[in-house]
Each structure stands twice: as C-alpha cells, then as structure tokens.
Protein backbone atom coordinates (compact mmCIF):
# COMPACT_ATOMS: atom_id res chain seq x y z
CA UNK A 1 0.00 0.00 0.00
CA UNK A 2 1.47 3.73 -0.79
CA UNK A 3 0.85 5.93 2.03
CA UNK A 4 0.81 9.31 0.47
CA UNK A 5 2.37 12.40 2.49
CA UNK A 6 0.50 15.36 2.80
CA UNK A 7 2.39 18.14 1.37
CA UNK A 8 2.64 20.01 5.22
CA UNK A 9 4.55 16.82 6.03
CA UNK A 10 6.95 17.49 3.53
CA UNK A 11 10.14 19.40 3.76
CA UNK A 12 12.98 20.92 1.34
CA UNK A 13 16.48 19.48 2.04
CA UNK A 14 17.37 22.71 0.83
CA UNK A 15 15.33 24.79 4.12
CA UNK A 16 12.45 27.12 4.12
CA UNK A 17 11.76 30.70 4.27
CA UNK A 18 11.67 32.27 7.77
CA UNK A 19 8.50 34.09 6.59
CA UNK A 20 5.57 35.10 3.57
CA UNK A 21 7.56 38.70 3.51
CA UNK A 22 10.71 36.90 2.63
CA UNK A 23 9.64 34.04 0.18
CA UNK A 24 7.85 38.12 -1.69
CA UNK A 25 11.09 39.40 -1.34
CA UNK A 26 12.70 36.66 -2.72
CA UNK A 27 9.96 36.03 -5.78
CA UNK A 28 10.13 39.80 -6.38
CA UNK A 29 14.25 39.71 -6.38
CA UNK A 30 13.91 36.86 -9.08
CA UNK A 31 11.39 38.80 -11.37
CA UNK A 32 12.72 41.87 -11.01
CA UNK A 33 15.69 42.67 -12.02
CA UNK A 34 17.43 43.98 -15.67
CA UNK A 35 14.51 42.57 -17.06
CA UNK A 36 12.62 45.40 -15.47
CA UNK A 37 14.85 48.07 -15.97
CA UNK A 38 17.09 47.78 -18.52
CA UNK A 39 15.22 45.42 -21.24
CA UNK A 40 11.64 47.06 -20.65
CA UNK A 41 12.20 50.20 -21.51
CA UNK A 42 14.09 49.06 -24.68
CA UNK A 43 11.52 47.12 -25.79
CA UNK A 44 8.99 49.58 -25.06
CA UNK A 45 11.05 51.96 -27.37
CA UNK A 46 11.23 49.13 -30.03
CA UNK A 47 7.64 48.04 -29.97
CA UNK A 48 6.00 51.74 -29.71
CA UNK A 49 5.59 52.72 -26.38
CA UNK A 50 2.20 52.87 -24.85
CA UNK A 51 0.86 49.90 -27.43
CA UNK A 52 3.37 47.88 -25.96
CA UNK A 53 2.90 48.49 -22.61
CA UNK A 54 -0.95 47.82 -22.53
CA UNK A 55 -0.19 44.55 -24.59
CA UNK A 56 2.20 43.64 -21.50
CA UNK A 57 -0.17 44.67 -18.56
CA UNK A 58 -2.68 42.25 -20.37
CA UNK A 59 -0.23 39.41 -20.87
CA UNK A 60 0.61 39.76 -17.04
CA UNK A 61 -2.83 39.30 -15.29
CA UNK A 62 -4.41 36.90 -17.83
CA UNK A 63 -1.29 34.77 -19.03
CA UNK A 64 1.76 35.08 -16.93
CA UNK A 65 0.25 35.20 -13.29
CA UNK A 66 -2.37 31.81 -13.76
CA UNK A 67 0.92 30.24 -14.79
CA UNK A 68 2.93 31.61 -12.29
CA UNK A 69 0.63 30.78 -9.42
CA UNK A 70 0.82 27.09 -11.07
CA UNK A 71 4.50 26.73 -10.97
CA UNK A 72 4.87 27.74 -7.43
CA UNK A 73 2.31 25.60 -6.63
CA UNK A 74 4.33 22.78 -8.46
CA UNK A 75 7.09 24.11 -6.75
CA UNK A 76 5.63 23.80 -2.84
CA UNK A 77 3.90 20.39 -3.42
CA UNK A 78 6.91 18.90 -4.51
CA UNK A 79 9.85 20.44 -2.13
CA UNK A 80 12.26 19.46 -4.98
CA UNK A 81 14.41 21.03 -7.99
CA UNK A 82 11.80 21.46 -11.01
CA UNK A 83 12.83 18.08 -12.53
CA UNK A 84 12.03 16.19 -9.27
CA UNK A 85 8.85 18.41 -8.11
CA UNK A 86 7.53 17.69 -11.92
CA UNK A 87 7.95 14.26 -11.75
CA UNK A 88 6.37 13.11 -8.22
CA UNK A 89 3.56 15.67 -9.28
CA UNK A 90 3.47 13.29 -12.22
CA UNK A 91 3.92 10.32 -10.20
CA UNK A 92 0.99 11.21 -7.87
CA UNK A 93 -1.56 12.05 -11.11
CA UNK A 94 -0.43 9.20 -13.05
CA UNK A 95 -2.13 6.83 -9.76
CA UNK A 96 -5.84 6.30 -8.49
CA UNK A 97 -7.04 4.66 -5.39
CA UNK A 98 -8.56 1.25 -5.37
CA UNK A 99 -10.42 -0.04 -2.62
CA UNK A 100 -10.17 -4.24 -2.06
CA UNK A 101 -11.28 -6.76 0.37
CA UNK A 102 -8.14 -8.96 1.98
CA UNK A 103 -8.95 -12.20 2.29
CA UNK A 104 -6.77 -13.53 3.89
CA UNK A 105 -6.45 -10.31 6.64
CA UNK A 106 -10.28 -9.76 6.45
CA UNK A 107 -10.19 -6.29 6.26
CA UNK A 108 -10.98 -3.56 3.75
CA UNK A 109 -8.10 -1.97 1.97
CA UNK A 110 -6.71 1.06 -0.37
CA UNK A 111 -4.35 0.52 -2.56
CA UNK A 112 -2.84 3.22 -5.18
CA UNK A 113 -2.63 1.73 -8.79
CA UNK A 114 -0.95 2.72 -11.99
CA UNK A 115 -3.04 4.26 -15.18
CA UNK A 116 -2.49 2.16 -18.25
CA UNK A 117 -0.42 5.06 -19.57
CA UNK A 118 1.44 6.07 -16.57
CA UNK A 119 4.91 6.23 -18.44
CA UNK A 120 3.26 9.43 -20.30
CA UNK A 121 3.09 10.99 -17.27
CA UNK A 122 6.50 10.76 -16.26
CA UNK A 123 7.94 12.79 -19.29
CA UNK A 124 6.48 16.27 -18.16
CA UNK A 125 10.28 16.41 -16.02
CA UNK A 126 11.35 17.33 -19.23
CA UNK A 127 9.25 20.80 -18.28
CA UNK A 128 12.23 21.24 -15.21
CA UNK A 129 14.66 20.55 -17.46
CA UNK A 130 13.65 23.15 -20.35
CA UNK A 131 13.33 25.92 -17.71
CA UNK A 132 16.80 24.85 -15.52
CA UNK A 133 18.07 24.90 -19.24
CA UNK A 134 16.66 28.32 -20.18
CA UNK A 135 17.95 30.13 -16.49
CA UNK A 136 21.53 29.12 -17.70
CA UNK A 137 21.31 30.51 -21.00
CA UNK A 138 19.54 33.57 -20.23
CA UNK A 139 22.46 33.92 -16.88
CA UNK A 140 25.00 33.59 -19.48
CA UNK A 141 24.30 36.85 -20.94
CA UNK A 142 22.54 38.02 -18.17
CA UNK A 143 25.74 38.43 -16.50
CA UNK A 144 27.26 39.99 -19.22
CA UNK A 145 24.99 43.06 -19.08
CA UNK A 146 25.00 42.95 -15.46
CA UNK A 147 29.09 43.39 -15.44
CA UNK A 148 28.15 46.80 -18.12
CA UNK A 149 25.95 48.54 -14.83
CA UNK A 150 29.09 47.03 -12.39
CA UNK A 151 31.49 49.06 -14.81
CA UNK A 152 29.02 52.04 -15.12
CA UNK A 153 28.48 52.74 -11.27
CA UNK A 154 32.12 53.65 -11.34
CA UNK A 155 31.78 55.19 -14.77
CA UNK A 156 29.43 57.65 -12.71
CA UNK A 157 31.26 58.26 -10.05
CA UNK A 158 34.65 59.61 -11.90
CA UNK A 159 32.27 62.25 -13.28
CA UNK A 160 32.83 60.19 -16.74
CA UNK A 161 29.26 61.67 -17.74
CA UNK A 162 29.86 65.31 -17.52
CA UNK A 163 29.48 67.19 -20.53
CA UNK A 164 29.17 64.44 -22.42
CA UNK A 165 27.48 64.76 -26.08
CA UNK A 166 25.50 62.29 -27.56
CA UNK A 167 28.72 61.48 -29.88
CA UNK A 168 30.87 60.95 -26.97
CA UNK A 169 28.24 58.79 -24.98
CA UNK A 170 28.13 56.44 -27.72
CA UNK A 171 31.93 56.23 -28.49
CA UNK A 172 32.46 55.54 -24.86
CA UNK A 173 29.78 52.96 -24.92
CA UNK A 174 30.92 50.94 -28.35
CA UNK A 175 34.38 50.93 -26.97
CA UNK A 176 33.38 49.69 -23.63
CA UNK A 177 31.44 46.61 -25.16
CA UNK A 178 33.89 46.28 -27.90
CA UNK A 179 36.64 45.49 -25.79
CA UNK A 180 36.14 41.41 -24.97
CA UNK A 181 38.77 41.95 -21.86
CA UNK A 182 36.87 44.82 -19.91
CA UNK A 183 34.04 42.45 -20.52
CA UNK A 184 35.26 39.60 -19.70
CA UNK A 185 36.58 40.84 -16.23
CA UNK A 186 33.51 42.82 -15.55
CA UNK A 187 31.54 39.16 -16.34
CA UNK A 188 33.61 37.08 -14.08
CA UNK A 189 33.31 39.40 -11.02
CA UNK A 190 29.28 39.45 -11.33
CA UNK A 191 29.26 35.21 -11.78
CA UNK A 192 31.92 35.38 -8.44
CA UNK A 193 29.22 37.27 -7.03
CA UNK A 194 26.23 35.34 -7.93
CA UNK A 195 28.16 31.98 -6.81
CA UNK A 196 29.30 33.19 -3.82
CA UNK A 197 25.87 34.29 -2.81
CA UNK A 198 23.90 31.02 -3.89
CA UNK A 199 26.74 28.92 -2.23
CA UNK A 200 25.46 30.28 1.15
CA UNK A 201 21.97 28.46 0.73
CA UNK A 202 18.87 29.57 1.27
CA UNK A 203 18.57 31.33 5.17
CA UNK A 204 22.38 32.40 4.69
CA UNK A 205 22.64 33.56 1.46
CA UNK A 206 19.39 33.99 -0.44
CA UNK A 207 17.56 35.34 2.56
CA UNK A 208 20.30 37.85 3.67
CA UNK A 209 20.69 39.28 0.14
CA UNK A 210 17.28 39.99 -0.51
CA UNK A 211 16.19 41.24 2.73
CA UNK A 212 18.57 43.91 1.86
CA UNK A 213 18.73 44.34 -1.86
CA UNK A 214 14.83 44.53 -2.66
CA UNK A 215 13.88 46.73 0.10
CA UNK A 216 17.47 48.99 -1.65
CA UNK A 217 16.07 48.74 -4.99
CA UNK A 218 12.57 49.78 -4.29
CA UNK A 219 14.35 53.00 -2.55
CA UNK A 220 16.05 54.18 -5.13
CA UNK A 221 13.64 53.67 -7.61
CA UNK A 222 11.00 55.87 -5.73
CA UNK A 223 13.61 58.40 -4.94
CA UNK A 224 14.91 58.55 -8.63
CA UNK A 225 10.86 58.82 -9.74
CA UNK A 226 10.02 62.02 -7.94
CA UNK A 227 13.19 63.57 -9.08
CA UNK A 228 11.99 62.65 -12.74
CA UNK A 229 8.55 64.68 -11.43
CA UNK A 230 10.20 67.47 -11.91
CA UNK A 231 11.98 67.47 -15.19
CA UNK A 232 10.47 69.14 -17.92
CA UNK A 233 9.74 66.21 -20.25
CA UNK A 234 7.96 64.28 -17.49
CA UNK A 235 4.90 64.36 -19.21
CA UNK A 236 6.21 63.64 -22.38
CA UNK A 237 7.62 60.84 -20.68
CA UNK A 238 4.39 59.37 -19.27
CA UNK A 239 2.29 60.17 -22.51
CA UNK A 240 4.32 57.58 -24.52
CA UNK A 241 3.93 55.02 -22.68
CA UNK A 242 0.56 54.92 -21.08
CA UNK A 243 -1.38 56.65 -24.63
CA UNK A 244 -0.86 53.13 -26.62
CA UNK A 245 -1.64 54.27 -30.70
CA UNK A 246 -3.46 51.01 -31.26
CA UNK A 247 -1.99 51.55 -34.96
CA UNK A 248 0.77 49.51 -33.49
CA UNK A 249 -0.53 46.49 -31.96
CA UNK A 250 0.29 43.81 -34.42
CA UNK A 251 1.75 39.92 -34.05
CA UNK A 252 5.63 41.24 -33.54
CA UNK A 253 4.19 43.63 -30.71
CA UNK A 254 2.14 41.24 -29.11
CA UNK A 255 4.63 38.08 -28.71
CA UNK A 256 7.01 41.02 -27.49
CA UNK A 257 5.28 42.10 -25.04
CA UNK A 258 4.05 38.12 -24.22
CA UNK A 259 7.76 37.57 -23.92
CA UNK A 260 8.42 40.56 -22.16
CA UNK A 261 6.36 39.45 -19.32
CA UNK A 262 7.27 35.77 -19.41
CA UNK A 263 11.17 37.27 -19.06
CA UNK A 264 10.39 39.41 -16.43
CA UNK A 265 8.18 37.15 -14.32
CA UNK A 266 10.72 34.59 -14.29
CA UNK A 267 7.76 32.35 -15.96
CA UNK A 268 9.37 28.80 -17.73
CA UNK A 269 12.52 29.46 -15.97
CA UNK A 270 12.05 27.20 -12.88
CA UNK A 271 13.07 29.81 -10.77
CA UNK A 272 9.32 30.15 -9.05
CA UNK A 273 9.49 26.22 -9.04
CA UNK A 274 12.26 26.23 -6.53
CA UNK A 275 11.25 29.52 -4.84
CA UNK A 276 7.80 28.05 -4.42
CA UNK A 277 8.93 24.79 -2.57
CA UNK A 278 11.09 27.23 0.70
CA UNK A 279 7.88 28.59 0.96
CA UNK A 280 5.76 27.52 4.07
CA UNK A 281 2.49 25.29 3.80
CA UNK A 282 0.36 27.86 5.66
CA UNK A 283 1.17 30.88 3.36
CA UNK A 284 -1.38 31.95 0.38
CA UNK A 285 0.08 31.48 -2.89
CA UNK A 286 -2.48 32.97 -4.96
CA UNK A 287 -1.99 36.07 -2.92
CA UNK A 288 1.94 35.98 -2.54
CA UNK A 289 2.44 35.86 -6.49
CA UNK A 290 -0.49 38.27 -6.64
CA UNK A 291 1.55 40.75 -4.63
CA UNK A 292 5.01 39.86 -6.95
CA UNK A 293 3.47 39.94 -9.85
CA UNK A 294 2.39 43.61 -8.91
CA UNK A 295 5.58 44.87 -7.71
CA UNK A 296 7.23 43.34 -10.81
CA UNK A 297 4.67 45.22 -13.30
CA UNK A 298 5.22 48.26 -11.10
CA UNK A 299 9.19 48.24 -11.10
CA UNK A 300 8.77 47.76 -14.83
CA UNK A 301 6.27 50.85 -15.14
CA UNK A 302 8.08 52.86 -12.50
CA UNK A 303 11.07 52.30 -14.59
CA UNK A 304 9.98 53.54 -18.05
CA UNK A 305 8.32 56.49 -15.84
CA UNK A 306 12.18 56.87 -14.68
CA UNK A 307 13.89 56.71 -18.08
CA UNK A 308 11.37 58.45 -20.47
CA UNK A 309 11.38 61.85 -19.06
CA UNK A 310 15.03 61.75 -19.05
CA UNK A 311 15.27 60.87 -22.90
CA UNK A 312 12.18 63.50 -23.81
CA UNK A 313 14.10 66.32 -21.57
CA UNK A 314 17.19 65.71 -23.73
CA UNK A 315 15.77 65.52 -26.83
CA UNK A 316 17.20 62.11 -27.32
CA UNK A 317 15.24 59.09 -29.45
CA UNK A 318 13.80 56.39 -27.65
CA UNK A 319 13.46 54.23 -30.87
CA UNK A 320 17.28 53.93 -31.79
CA UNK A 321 19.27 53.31 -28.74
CA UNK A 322 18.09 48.99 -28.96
CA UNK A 323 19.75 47.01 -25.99
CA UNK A 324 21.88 49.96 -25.54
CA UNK A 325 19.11 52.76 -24.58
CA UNK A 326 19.89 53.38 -20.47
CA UNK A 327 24.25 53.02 -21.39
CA UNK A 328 24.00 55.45 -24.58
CA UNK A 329 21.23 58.01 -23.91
CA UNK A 330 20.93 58.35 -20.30
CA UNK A 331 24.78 59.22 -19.32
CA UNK A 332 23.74 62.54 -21.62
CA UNK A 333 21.09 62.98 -19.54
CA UNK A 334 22.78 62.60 -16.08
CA UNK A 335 26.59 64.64 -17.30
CA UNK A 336 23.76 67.99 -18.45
CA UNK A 337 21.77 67.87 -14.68
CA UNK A 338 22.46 69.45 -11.86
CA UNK A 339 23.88 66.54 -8.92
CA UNK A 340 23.88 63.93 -12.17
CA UNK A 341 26.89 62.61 -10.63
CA UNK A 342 25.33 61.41 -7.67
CA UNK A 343 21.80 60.33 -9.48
CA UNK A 344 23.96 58.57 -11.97
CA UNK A 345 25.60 56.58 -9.12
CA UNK A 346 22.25 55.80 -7.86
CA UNK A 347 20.91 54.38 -10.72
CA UNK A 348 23.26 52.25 -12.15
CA UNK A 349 23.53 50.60 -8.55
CA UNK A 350 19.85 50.24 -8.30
CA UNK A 351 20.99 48.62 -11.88
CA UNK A 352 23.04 46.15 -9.87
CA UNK A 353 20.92 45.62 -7.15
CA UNK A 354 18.39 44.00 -9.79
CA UNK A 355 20.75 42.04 -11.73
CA UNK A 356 22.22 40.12 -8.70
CA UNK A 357 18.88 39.15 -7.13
CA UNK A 358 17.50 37.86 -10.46
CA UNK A 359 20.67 35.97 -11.21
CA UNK A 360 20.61 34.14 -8.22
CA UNK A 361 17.31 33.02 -9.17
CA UNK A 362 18.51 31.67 -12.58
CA UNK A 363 20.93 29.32 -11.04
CA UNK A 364 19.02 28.06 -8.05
CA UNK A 365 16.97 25.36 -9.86
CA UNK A 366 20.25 23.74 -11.45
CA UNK A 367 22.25 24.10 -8.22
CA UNK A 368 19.47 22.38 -6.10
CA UNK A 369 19.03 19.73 -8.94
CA UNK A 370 22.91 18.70 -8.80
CA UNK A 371 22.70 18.57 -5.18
CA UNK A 372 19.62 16.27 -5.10
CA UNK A 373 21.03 14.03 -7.32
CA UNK A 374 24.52 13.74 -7.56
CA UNK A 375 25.12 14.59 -3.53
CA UNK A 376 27.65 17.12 -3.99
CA UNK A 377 27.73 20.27 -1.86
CA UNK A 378 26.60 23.31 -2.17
CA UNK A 379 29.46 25.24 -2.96
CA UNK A 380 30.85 22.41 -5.49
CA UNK A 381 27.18 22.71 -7.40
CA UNK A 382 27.59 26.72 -7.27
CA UNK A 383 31.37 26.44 -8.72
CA UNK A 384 30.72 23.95 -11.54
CA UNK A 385 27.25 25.31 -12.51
CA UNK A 386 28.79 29.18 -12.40
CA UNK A 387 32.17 28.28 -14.23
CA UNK A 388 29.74 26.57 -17.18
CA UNK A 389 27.66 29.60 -17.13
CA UNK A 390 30.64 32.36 -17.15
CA UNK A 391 31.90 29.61 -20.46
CA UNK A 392 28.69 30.52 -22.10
CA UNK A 393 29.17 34.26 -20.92
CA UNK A 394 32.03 34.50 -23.47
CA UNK A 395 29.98 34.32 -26.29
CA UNK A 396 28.25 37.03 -25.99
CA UNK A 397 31.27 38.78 -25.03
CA UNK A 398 32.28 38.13 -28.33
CA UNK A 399 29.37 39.09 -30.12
CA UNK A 400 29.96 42.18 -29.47
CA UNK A 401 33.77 41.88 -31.13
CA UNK A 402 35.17 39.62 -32.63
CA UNK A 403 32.41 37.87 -33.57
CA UNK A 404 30.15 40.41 -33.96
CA UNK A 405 29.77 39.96 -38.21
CA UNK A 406 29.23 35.94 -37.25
CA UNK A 407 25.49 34.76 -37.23
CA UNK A 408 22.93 32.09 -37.09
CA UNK A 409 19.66 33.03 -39.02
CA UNK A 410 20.73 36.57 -38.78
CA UNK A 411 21.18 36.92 -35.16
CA UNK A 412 24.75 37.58 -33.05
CA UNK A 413 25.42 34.99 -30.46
CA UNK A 414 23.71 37.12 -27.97
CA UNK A 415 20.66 37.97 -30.06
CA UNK A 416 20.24 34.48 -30.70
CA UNK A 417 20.02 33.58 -27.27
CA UNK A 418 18.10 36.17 -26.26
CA UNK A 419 15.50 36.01 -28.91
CA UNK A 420 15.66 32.21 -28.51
CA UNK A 421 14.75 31.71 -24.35
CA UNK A 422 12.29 34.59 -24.06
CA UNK A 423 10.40 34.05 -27.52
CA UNK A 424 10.75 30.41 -27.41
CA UNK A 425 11.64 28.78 -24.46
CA UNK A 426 9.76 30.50 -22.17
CA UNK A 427 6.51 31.11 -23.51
CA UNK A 428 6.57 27.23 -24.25
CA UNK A 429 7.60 26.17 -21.00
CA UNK A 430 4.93 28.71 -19.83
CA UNK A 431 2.44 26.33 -22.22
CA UNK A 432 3.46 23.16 -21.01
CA UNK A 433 3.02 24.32 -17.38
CA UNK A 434 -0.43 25.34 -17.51
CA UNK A 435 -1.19 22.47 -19.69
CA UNK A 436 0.08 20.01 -16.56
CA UNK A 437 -1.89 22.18 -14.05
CA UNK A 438 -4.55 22.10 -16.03
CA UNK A 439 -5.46 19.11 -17.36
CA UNK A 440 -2.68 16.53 -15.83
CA UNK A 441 -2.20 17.41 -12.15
CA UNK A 442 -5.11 16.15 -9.79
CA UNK A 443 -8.17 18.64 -8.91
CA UNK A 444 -7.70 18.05 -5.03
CA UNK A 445 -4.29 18.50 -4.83
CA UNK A 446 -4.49 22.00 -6.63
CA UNK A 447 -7.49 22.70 -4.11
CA UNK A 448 -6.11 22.01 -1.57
CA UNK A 449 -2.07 23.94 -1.98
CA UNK A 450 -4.71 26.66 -3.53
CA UNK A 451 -7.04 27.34 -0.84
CA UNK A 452 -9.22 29.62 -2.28
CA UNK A 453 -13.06 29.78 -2.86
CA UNK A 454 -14.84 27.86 -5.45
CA UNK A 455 -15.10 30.56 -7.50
CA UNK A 456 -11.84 31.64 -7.23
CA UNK A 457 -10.40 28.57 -8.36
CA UNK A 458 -12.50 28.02 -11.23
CA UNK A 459 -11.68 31.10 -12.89
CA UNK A 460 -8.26 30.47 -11.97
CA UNK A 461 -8.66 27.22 -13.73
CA UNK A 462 -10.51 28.54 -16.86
CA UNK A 463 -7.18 31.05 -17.47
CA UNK A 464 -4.94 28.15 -16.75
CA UNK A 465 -6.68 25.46 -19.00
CA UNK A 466 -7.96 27.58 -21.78
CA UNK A 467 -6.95 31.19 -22.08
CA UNK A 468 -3.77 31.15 -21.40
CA UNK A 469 -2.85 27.99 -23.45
CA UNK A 470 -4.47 29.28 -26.28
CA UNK A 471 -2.98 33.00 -26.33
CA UNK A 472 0.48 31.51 -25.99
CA UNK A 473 0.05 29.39 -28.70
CA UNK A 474 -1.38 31.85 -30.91
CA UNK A 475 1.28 33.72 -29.92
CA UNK A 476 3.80 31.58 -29.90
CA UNK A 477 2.72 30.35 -33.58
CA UNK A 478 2.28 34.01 -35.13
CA UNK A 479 5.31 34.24 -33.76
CA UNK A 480 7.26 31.79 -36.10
CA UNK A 481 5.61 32.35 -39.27
C-alpha cells in the first residue's frame, strides 16, 4: 500500500523561508531585475511605447500570473528542484485509489494503482529541465549586461558623464562593449558574485541578500521617480507610454510584449518552481504571487516612468538606442543635470541591485538539482554550474567583437540567445506548465495547496486550462511564421 504524504509533512532538504515577507522578497528579487529596468524600456522603445505596454499589462494578469501561481504551486507540493517536483507531481496524477477486500487479513483496503499510460506521465520532467536549461542561457548573458551597470556605477562616479554629447556617450559605450577583456573581467566578477551568494543556501545567502537588496532597490527607484517629477519632459515621458496608438498592436508587438512578461516574471525558468517549494504550507500562494506579480509590473512601469522623461528632456530618441538605450542616452542625460553625478551613481547601482537578485534566481533550480542528485555540496554545485555559465558568458562577449559579423539566421550569439529563451523557451515552457496544471495534475491537490473559494479557483482554472494555453500558442505560432 502507498501511504501518500500530505504536502505540510513534507520538507525541502534545501530549508524554508523564515517568513511570507521573505519568500515576496525573494519572488520579487527573481522577477525583477534587468529585465525590469534595462530590457523594458528598450523594448517599449522598439515596440511603440504605450501599445506595448498595454499589450504587456494584459499578458501579465491573464497569461503570466495563472501560470505563475501554477509553478509555485508545483514548486511547494513537490519540495524538490523542477525536474524532481515535476515528476512526483506526475507520479501522484499518473495513480488512483482502489479499494479491495483482503482475504486472507479480512479487512478492507486502499491501494494506489498505476493508469495504463502512466509512463506518459512521467515525461512532463522534461518541463524542469527546459526551464533549468533556459535560467543558464539567459544567466549567461545576463551576466554579461549585469558586469556593463558594475562598470558604469564607477563610470558615474569619476564624473565620466559630464558634458558628455550624444557622440561621446556612444563612443564611450561601443568601446566599452567592444573590448572582450573589460568584458570579460567585468563578467567574471558578477558570476563570483552570484556563486558566492547562492553557495550560502537559502537562510544564509538567499535570505540575507534579498532582505537587503529589494527593500534597496525599491528605494532608489521611488527616490529617482520624484526627481523625474520634476523634469520638464515628465509628461512627455508618461504620454508615450501609457497613450498606446493602437496603430501599433500587431503579431511582432504582441509576442514582445508576451515575452516581455514571461522574461520578467521569471515564468518557464524554474526559478518560481524552486522559490515556491522554501515557501511555508500555511502561506497563500495565490496572494503571494499576486503581490510579486504587482511589484514586478510596477518596477517595470516605475522604470519607463524613470527613463522616459530623461530621454524627452534631452531631446534624445527612444526608438534607436536597442539594448543599448539606459548606457547610450541616459549618461547625456545625467553629465547635463544638476547633482547627475550622484543620481547617476544611484541608478546604475539600483541597476546592480536588480541584476544580482535575479541571477541568483537563474541558477538556483540547477544548483538544487545537482545537489539532489549527484550529492555534492553546495558550494561544489555553485562552482561547476557558475564556471559553465561564465563559459557561455564568453559568447556574448564576443558578439559584441570579434564575432560580432558571425550569425545564425541573422542573429549575433547574444541575439540568438536572447530572442531564442524569451520568444521560445519561455513562452513554451509557460504552455506546457499550464497544460500540466490544467489538465494533468489532480483537482484536489491544486485545491487544496490553492485554498481559495470555489469561484476563485474556477476562474483560476478557466485562465490556466484555456486562455492562457491558447494565447500563448497563438502567440507563440504568429510568432514563427
């Protein structure tokens, strides 16, 4: 007979958040983070400003937060990496209860049985292993970018920005990323960084981090936003993004923005997965990833609100600046204002601050998997995993060299990945997710990790099962053609 344990019985190896406030902190440190404020205002600028940004508010509460409430419900049910949480969720639905008469014991009994098809079940792992996959690859160049804000702080503070012209800001900037050895060290200090960090496990390193960094980052934000109140393009600012010219909306825009919030939810990455089993049997998850998935969309907004009014004060053009936009445009903006030493400072750090709790995020899942099943340490996982990761870093060092004239279909190494994990990977691990909370994972266990009212859980259900499915892969299709 197979005693089933009920999920409150069942602990990570790994520990558990101290609290609800810290597993938000954490979940908020993992989806935001350069995502937020350095790719969302570039592709608001490439996909028309306030079309995109209604596009992406949409995407949030109807595709990416049913899906993220499922895979941090996957993730606390199962206590394991996203391979091992996806396959004793499989395990569990692939079984059904049979009740027989012993004879020879005389007594009535319950036994849990196989489904004919059981094997079928097993192969939605592959789901963890797609998203522990995609964190990599999207940390690779993640931490590539992340070393150009590390280099930019102290950019800022030589007064580097001062006078500068818009010439001069983007000399400085093609030389910086066209130099593979600035990048390279820059690179190798962030992955140090990120290693070190995740090495510490979850109450000493995860926990300490992001008790400080998130409550820093939200901070500095707010502080830079009411100094953007008073700059004369401020209204400007907010009028391209939040007046969308519907003109604009068409299948590129749309599986942007789709993306967008995929990428900056963490969604497909298994991040939420292993987030989701630290967190505590008693807390709410439906209103935990409510809350993240708010500040997220709000440290996205609050960042456009940020950077916009700079560029319209300055004169400067949203549209051309591409991956480049806050290194190229805003150093213009922060050398011609009064104190834009010390803003510029403040911003790239608050740059920083989101780029080390979301990378920690997009390691976790493969450093938790190689301890659960190979039984190596912590800080063994964190080296191998983090020296693979800075190997795939150089590539996109490169791509901005050397091999900048090399590509695949058209794309550098680093627009290939990019392009690849947020338009493809994610949005179809995103699918394959709510297609196993939907249809394949058992009502009662969803019930009961949900906890919510009836009708709460059917119309989370309904976006689960149907809409969200169906926009991605409408999406997701349009997207490819």
């Amino acid at each position: 007979m197979e005693i089933d344990i009920k999920p409150n019985q069942r602990k990570s190896i790994h520990g558990q958040w101290s609290s609800k406030i810290v597993f938000i902190f954490a979940a908020t440190g993992s989806a935001v983070g350069l995502g937020n404020i350095w790719k969302f205002p570039w592709m608001t600028s490439e996909y028309g400003g306030g079309a995109f940004v209604l596009i992406y508010i949409l995407s949030v509460i109807l595709i990416a937060l049913p899906i993220m409430i499922a895979e941090v419900l996957i993730g606390r049910h199962g206590k394991q990496n996203p391979v091992g949480s996806l396959k004793y969720l499989s395990n569990k639905s692939s079984t059904f209860d049979v009740t027989e008469i012993d004879s020879d014991l005389q007594r009535i009994q319950t036994k849990s049985k196989k489904y004919s098809n059981a094997d079928d079940y097993t192969n939605w792992q592959l789901v963890g292993w797609s998203g522990m996959i995609a964190g990599i690859l999207i940390l690779s160049f993640y931490s590539v970018i992340a070393g150009w804000t590390m280099s930019y702080i102290f950019k800022a503070i030589s007064g580097a920005f001062s006078g500068i012209t818009v010439e001069d800001s983007k000399s400085m900037f093609d030389t910086f990323v066209g130099d593979p050895e600035k990048l390279l060290g820059w690179h190798t200090i962030f992955m140090i960084l990120t290693c070190f960090i995740v090495s510490k496990g979850v109450k000493g390193g995860l926990e300490k981090s992001v008790k400080i960094l998130i409550p820093g980052l939200f901070l500095l934000l707010i502080s830079l936003a009411f100094y953007t109140y008073t700059l004369s393009g401020f209204y400007d600012g907010l009028a391209y993004m939040f007046i969308p010219d519907i003109s604009k909306i068409d299948g590129n825009v749309i599986l942007g923005a789709m993306g967008m919030a995929f990428f900056s939810l963490s969604i497909g990455m298994g991040s939420l997965m292993i987030y989701g089993s630290y967190l505590s049997d008693e807390s709410s998850i439906t209103n935990v990833t409510a809350v993240v998935a708010f500040a997220d969309t709000f440290v996205a907004i609050l960042a456009g609100v940020i950077i916009f009014p700079i560029v319209f004060t300055y004169n400067l053009d949203p549209s051309t600046a591409g991956p480049g936009l806050i290194f190229q445009t805003l150093p213009i903006a922060f050398g011609a204002m009064p104190g834009g030493i010390i803003i510029a400072t403040v911003f790239f750090i608050l740059l920083f601050f989101a780029a080390i709790t979301s990378s920690i995020s997009l390691i976790e899942p493969a450093i938790t998997y190689m301890i659960e099943k190979h039984s190596i340490s912590r800080p063994e996982a964190s080296a191998k995993l983090g020296f693979l990761t800075w190997l795939l870093g150089i590539g996109t060092i490169l791509s901005f060299s050397y091999a900048a004239d090399l590509k695949l279909f058209g794309f550098t190494f680093f627009d290939l990945l990019d392009n690849f994990t947020s338009k493809v990977m994610l949005p179809l691990g995103g699918l394959l997710i709510a297609i196993f909370a939907g249809f394949i994972v058992k009502h009662n266990i969803i019930f009961d990790e949900l906890n919510i009212s009836n009708f709460k859980f059917i119309f989370w259900k309904s976006l689960v099962r149907y809409v969200a499915p169906i926009a991605v892969t409408l999406i997701f299709v349009n997207g490819l053609l």
